[in-house]
C-alpha atoms as a PDB file:
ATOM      1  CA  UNK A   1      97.516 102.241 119.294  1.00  0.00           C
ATOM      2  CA  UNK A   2      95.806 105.579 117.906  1.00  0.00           C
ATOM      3  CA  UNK A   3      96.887 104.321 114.350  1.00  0.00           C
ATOM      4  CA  UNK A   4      95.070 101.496 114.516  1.00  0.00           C
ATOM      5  CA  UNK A   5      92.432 101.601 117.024  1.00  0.00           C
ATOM      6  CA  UNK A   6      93.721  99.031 119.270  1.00  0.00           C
ATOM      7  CA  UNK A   7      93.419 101.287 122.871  1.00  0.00           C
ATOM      8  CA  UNK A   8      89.819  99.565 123.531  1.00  0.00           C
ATOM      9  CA  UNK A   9      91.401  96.097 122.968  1.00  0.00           C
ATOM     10  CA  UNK A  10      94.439  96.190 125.408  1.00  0.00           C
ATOM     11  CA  UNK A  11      92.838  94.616 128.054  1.00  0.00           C
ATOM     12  CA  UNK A  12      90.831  91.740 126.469  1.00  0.00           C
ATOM     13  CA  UNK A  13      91.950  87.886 126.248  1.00  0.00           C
ATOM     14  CA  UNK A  14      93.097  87.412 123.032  1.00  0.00           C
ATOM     15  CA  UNK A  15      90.350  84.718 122.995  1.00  0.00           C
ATOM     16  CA  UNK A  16      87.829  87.350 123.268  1.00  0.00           C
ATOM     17  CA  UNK A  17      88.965  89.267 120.330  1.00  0.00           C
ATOM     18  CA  UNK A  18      87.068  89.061 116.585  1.00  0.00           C
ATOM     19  CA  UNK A  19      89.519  87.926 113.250  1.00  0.00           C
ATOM     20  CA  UNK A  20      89.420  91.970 112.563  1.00  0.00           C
ATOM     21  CA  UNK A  21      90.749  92.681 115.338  1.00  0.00           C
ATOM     22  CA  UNK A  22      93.504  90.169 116.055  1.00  0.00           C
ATOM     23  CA  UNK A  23      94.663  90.994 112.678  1.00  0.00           C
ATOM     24  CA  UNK A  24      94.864  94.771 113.851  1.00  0.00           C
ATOM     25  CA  UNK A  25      97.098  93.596 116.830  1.00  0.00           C
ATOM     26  CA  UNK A  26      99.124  90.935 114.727  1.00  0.00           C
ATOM     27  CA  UNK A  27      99.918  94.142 112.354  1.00  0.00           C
ATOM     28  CA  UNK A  28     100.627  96.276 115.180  1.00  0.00           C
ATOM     29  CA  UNK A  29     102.694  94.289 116.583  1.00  0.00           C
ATOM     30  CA  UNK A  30     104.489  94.413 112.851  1.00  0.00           C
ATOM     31  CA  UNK A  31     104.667  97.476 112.868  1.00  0.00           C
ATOM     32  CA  UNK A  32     106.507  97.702 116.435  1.00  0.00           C
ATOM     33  CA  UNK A  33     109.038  95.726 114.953  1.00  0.00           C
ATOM     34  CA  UNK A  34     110.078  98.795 112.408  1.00  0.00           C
ATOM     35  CA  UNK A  35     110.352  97.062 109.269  1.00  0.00           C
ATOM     36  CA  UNK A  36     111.944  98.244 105.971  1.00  0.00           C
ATOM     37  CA  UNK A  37     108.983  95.965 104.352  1.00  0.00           C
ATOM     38  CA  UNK A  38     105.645  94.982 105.175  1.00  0.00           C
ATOM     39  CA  UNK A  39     104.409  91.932 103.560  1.00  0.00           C
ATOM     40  CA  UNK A  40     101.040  91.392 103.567  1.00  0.00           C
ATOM     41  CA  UNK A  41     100.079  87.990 102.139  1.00  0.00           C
ATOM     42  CA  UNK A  42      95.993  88.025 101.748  1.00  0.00           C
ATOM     43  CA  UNK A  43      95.494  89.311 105.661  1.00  0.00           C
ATOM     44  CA  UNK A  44      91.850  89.649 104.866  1.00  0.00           C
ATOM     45  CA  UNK A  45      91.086  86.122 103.141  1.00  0.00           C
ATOM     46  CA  UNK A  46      89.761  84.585 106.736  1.00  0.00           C
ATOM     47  CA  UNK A  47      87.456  87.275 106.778  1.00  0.00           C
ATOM     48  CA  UNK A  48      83.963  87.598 106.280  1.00  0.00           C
ATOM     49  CA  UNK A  49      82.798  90.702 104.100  1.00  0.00           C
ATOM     50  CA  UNK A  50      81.809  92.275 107.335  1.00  0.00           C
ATOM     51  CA  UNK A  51      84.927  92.125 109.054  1.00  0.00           C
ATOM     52  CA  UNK A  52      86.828  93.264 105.845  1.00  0.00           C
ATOM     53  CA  UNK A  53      85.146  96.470 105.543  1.00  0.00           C
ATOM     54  CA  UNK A  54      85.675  96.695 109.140  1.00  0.00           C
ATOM     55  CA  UNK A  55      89.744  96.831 109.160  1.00  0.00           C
ATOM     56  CA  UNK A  56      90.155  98.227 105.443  1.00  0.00           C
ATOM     57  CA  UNK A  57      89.987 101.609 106.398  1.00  0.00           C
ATOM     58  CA  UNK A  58      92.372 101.207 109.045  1.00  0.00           C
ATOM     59  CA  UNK A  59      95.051  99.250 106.040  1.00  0.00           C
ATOM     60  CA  UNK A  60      93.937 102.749 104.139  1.00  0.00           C
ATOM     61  CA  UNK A  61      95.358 104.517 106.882  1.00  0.00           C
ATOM     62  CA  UNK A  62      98.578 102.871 107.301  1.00  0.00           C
ATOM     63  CA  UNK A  63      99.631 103.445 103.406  1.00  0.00           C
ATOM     64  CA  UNK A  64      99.271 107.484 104.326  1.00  0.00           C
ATOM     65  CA  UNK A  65     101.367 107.502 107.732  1.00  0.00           C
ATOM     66  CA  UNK A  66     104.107 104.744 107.464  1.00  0.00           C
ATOM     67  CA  UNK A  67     107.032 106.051 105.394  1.00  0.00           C
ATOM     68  CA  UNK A  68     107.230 101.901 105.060  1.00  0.00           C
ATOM     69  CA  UNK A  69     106.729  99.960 101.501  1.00  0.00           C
ATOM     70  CA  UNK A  70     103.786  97.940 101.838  1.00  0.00           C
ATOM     71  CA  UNK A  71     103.545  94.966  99.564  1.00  0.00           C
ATOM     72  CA  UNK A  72     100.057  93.311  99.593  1.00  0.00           C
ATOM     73  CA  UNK A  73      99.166  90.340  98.028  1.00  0.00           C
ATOM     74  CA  UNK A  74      95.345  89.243  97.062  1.00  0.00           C
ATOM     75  CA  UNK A  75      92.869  88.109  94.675  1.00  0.00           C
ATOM     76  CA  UNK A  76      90.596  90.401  95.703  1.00  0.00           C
ATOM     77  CA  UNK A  77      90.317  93.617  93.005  1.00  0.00           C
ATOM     78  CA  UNK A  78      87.669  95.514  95.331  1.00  0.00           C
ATOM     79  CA  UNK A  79      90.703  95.026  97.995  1.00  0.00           C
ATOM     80  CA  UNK A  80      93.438  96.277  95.609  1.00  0.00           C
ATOM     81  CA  UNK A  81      90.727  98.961  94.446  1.00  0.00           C
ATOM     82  CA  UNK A  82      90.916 100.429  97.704  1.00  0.00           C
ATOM     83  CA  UNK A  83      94.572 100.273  98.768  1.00  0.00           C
ATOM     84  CA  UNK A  84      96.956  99.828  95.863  1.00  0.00           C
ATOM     85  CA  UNK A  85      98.896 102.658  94.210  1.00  0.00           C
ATOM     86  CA  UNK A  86     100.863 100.332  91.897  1.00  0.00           C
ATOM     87  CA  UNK A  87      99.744  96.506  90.674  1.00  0.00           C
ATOM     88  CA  UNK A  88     101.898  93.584  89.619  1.00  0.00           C
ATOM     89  CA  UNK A  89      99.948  90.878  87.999  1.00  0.00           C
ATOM     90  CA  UNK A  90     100.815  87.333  88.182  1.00  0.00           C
ATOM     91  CA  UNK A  91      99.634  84.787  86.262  1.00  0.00           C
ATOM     92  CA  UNK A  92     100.889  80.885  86.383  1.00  0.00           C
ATOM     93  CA  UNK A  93     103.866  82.142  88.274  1.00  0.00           C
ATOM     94  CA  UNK A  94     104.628  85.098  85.861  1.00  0.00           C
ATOM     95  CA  UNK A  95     104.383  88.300  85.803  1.00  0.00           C
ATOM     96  CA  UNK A  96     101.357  89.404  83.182  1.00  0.00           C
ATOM     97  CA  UNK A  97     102.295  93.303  83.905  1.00  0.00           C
ATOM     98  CA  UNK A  98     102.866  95.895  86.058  1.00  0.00           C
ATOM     99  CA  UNK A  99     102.464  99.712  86.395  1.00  0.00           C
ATOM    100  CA  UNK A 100      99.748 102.232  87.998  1.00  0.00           C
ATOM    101  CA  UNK A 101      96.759 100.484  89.299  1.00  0.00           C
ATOM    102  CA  UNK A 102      94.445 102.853  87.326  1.00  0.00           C
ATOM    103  CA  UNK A 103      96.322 101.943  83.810  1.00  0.00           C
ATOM    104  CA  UNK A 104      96.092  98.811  84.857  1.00  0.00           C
ATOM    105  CA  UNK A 105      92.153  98.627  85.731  1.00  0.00           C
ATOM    106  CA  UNK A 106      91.551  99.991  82.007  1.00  0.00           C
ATOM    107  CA  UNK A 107      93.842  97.890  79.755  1.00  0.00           C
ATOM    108  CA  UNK A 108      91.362  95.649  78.192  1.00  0.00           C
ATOM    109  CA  UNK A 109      94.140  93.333  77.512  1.00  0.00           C
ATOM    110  CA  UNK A 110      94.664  92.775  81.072  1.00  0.00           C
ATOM    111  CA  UNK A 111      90.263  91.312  81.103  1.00  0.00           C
ATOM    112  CA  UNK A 112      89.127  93.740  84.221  1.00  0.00           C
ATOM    113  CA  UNK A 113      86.839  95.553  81.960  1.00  0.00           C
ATOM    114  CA  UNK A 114      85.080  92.627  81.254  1.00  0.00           C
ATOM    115  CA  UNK A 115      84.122  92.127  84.661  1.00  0.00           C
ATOM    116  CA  UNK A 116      80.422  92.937  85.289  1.00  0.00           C
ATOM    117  CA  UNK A 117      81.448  95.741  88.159  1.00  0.00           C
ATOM    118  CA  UNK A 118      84.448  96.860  86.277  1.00  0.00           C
ATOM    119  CA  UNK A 119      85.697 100.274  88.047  1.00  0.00           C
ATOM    120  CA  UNK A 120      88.232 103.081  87.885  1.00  0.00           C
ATOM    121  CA  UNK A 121      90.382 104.127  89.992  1.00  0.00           C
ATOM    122  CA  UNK A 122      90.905 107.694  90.219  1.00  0.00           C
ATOM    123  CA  UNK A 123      92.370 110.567  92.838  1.00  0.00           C
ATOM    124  CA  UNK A 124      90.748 114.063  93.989  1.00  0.00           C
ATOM    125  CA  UNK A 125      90.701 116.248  96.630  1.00  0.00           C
ATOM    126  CA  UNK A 126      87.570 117.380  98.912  1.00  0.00           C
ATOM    127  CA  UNK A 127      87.109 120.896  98.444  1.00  0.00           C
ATOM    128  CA  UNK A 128      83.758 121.553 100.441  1.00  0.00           C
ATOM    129  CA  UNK A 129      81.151 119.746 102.326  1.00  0.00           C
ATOM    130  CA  UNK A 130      77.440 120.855 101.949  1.00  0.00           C
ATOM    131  CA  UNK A 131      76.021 120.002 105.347  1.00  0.00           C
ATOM    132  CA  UNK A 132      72.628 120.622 103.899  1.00  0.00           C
ATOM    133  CA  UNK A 133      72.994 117.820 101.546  1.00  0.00           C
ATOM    134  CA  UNK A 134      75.823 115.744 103.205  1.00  0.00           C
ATOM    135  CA  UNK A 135      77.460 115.713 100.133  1.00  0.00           C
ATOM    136  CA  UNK A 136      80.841 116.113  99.938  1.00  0.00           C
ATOM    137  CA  UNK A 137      82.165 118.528  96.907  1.00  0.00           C
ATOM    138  CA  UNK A 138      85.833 116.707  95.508  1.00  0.00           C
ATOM    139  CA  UNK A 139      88.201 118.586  92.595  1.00  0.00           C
ATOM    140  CA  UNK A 140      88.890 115.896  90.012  1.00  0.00           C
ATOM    141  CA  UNK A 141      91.652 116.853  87.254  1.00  0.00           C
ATOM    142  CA  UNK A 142      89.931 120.688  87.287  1.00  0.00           C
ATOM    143  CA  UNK A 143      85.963 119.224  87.003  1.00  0.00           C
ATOM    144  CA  UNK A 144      84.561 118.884  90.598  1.00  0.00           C
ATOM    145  CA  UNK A 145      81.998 115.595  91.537  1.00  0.00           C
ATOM    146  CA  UNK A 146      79.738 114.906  94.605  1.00  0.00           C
ATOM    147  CA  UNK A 147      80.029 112.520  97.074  1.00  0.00           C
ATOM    148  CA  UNK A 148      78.571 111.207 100.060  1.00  0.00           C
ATOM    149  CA  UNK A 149      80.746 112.901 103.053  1.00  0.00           C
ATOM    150  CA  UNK A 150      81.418 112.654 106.835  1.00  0.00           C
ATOM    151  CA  UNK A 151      82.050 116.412 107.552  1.00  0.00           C
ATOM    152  CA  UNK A 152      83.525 119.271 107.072  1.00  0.00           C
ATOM    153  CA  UNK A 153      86.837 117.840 108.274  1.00  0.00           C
ATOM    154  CA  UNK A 154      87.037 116.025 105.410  1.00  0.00           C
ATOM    155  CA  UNK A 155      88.663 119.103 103.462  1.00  0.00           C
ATOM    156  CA  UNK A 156      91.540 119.065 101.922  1.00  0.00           C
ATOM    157  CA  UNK A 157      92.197 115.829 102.385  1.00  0.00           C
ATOM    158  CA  UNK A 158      92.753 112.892  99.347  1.00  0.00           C
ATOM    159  CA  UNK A 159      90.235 110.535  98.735  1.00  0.00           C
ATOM    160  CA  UNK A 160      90.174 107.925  96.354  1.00  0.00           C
ATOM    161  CA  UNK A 161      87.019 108.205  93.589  1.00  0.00           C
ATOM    162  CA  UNK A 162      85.837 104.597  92.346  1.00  0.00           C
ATOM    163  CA  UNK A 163      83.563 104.758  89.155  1.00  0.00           C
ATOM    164  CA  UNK A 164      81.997 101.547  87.879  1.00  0.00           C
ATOM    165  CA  UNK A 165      82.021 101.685  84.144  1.00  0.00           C
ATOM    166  CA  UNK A 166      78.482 100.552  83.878  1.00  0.00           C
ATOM    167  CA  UNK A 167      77.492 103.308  86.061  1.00  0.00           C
ATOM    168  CA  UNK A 168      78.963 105.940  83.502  1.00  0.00           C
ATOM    169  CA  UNK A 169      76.238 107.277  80.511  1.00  0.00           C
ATOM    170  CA  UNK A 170      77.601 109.331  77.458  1.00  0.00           C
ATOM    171  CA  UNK A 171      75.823 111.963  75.773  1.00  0.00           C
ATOM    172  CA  UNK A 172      76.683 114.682  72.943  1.00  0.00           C
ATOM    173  CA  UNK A 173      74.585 117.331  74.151  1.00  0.00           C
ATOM    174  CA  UNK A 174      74.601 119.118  77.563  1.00  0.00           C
ATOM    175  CA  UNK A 175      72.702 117.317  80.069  1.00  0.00           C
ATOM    176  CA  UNK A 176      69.591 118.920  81.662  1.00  0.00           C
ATOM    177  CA  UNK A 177      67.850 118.696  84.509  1.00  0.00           C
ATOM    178  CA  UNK A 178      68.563 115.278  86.407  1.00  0.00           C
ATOM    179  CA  UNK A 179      69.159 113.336  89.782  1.00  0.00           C
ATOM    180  CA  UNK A 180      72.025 112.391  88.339  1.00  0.00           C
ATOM    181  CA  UNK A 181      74.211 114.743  89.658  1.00  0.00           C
ATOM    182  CA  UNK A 182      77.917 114.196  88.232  1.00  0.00           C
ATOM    183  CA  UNK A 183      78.518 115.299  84.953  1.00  0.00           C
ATOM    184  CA  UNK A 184      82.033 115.650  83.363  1.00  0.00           C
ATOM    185  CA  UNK A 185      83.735 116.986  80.143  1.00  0.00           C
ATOM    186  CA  UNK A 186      85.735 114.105  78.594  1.00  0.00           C
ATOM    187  CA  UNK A 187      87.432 113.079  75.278  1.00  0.00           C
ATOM    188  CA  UNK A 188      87.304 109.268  74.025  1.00  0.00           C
ATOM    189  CA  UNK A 189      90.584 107.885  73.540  1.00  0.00           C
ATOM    190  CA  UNK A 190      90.214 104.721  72.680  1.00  0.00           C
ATOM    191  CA  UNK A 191      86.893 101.904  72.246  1.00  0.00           C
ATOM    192  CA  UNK A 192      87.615  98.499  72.714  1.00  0.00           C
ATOM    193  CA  UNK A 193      85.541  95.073  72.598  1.00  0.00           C
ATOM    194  CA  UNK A 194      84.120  94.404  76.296  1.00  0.00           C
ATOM    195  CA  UNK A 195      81.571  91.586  75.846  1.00  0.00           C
ATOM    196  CA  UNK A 196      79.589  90.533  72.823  1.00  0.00           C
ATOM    197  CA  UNK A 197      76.990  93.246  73.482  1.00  0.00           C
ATOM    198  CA  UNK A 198      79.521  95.471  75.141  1.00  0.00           C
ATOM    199  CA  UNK A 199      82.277  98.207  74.074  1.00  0.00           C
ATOM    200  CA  UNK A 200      84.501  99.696  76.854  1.00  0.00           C
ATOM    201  CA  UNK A 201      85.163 103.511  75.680  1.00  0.00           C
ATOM    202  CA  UNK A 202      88.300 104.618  77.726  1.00  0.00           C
ATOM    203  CA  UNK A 203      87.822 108.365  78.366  1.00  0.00           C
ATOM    204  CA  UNK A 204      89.832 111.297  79.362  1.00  0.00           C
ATOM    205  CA  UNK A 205      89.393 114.123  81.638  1.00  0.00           C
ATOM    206  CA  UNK A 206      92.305 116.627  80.979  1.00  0.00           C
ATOM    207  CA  UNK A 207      94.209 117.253  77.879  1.00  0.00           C
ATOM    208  CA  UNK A 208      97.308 115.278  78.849  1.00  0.00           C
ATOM    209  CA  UNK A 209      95.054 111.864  79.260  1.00  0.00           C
ATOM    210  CA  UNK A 210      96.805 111.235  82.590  1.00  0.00           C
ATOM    211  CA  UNK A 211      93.269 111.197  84.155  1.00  0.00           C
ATOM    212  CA  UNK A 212      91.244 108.554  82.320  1.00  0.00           C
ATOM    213  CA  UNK A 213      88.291 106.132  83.108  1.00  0.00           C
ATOM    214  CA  UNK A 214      86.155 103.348  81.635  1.00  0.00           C
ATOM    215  CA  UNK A 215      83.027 103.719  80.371  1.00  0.00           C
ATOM    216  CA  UNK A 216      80.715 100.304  79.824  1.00  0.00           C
ATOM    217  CA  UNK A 217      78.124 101.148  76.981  1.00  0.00           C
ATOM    218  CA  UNK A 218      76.256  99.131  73.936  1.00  0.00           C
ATOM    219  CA  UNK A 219      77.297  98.838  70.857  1.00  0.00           C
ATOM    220  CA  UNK A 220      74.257  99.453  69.687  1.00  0.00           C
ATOM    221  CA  UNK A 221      74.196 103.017  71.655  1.00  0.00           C
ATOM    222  CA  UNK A 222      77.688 103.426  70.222  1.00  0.00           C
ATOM    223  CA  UNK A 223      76.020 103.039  67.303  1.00  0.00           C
ATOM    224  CA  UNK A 224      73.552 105.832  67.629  1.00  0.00           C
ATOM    225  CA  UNK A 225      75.770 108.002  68.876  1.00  0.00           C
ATOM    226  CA  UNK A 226      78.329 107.548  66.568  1.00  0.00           C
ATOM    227  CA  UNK A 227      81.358 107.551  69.035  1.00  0.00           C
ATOM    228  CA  UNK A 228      85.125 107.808  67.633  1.00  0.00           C
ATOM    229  CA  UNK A 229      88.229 108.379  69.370  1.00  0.00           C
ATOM    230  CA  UNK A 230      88.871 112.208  69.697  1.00  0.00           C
ATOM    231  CA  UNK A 231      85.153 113.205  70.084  1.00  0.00           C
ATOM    232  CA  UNK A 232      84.263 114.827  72.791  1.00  0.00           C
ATOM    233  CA  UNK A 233      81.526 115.115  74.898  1.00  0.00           C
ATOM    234  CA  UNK A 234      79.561 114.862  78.358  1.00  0.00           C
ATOM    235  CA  UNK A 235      79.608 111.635  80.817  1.00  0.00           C
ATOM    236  CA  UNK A 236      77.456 111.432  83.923  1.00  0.00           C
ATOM    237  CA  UNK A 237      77.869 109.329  86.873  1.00  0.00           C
ATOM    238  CA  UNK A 238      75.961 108.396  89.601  1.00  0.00           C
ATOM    239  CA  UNK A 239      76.332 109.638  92.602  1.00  0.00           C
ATOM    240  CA  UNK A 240      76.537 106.128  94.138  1.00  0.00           C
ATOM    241  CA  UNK A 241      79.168 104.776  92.195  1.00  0.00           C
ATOM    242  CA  UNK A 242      81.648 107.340  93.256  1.00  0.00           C
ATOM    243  CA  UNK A 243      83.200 105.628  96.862  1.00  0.00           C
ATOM    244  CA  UNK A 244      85.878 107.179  98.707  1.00  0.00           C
ATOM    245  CA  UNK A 245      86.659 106.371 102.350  1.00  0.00           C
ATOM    246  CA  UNK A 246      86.493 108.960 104.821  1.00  0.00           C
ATOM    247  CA  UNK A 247      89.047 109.500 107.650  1.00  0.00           C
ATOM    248  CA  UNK A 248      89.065 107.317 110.613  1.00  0.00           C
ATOM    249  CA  UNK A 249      88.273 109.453 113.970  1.00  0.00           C
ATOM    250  CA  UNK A 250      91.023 108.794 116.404  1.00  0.00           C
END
């Protein structure tokens, strides 16, 4: 009940209850049932966007407490953003690949990069919470970003950091004053084709590259700037495009 918020509901009709939340008592009544498995086949697809952001932090939640495998299926990528740890694509009844969701999101074989809100995937830890600001202060791969955050009990706790590769500048020289207020020290690994004005420039935050994200830019600015793999330099992202779900009170 406390895991997923279902106290309230006990005492309603189950004609009374929204598609959220009969799919949080259809799931908790899975649970009850302790499987090895849980198969989730699209459980949000009936859902309006309203409803989905509604019960997703709750399907968050579950992958943290349950010791149990959960295997969800959807064609949803802001969905599989948000929960997956692993991906398996399929494609005309065939696997296409499968590996980490974040090596995944920046293959530009695989075609997400060429979506227009293209994102990666990354994880960090909340370190401090500025109450002045409301922002949030996360540890990413030894570089630390701002968020928007729910409290001081957020501390210590993973969170999930989605940046939009059109949301990412790069720049050679150290950036100066600026609203925007995420800067990080990265390396380019590798620039591929995007669109036919585009180039996504995969980029890497620690030495090892085991911490990398997508960058959307021109070629023209590519251009300018005369970007190779191996150079490094500064990237700054907006504060905006950085999303991470805070914990649900109980």
């Amino acid at each position: 009940m406390a895991l997923l918020g279902i106290g309230p509901l006990l005492e309603r009709a189950p004609v009374a209850l929204s598609g959220g939340e009969r799919q949080r008592v259809a799931l908790g009544r899975a649970i009850l049932s302790r499987p090895k498995l849980l198969l989730m086949d699209e459980p949000l697809s009936a859902l309006d966007r309203a409803a989905k952001d509604a019960i997703l932090p709750y399907l968050e939640r579950l992958t943290g407490v349950l010791d149990v495998p959960i295997l969800y299926v959807s064609h949803d990528i802001a969905e599989v953003e948000r929960l997956a740890d692993r991906i398996v694509i399929l494609e005309a009844g065939r696997v296409r690949a499968a590996g980490p969701l974040n090596a995944a999101l920046t293959d530009v074989g695989l075609g997400f990069v060429r979506d227009p809100h293209a994102a990666s995937v990354l994880p960090a830890t909340v370190v401090a919470f500025d109450a002045t600001d409301g922002l949030a202060e996360l540890e990413l791969a030894g570089q630390r970003v701002f968020v928007d955050g729910s409290g001081p009990e957020e501390i210590g706790h993973a969170r999930r950091l989605r940046i939009e590769a059109s949301d990412v500048s790069l720049t050679r020289e150290t950036p100066g004053l600026s609203t925007i207020l995420n800067t990080l020290r990265v390396r380019i690994l590798r620039i591929e084709p995007a669109a036919s004005a585009n180039l996504a420039v995969l980029l890497a935050l620690d030495a090892a590259g085991a911490f990398t994200f997508m960058a959307k830019v021109t070629r023209r600015s590519a251009n300018r700037l005369a970007l190779q793999p191996g150079d490094e330099l500064f990237a700054q992202i907006k504060s905006v495009s950085l999303a991470t779900a805070p914990p649900i009170s109980r």
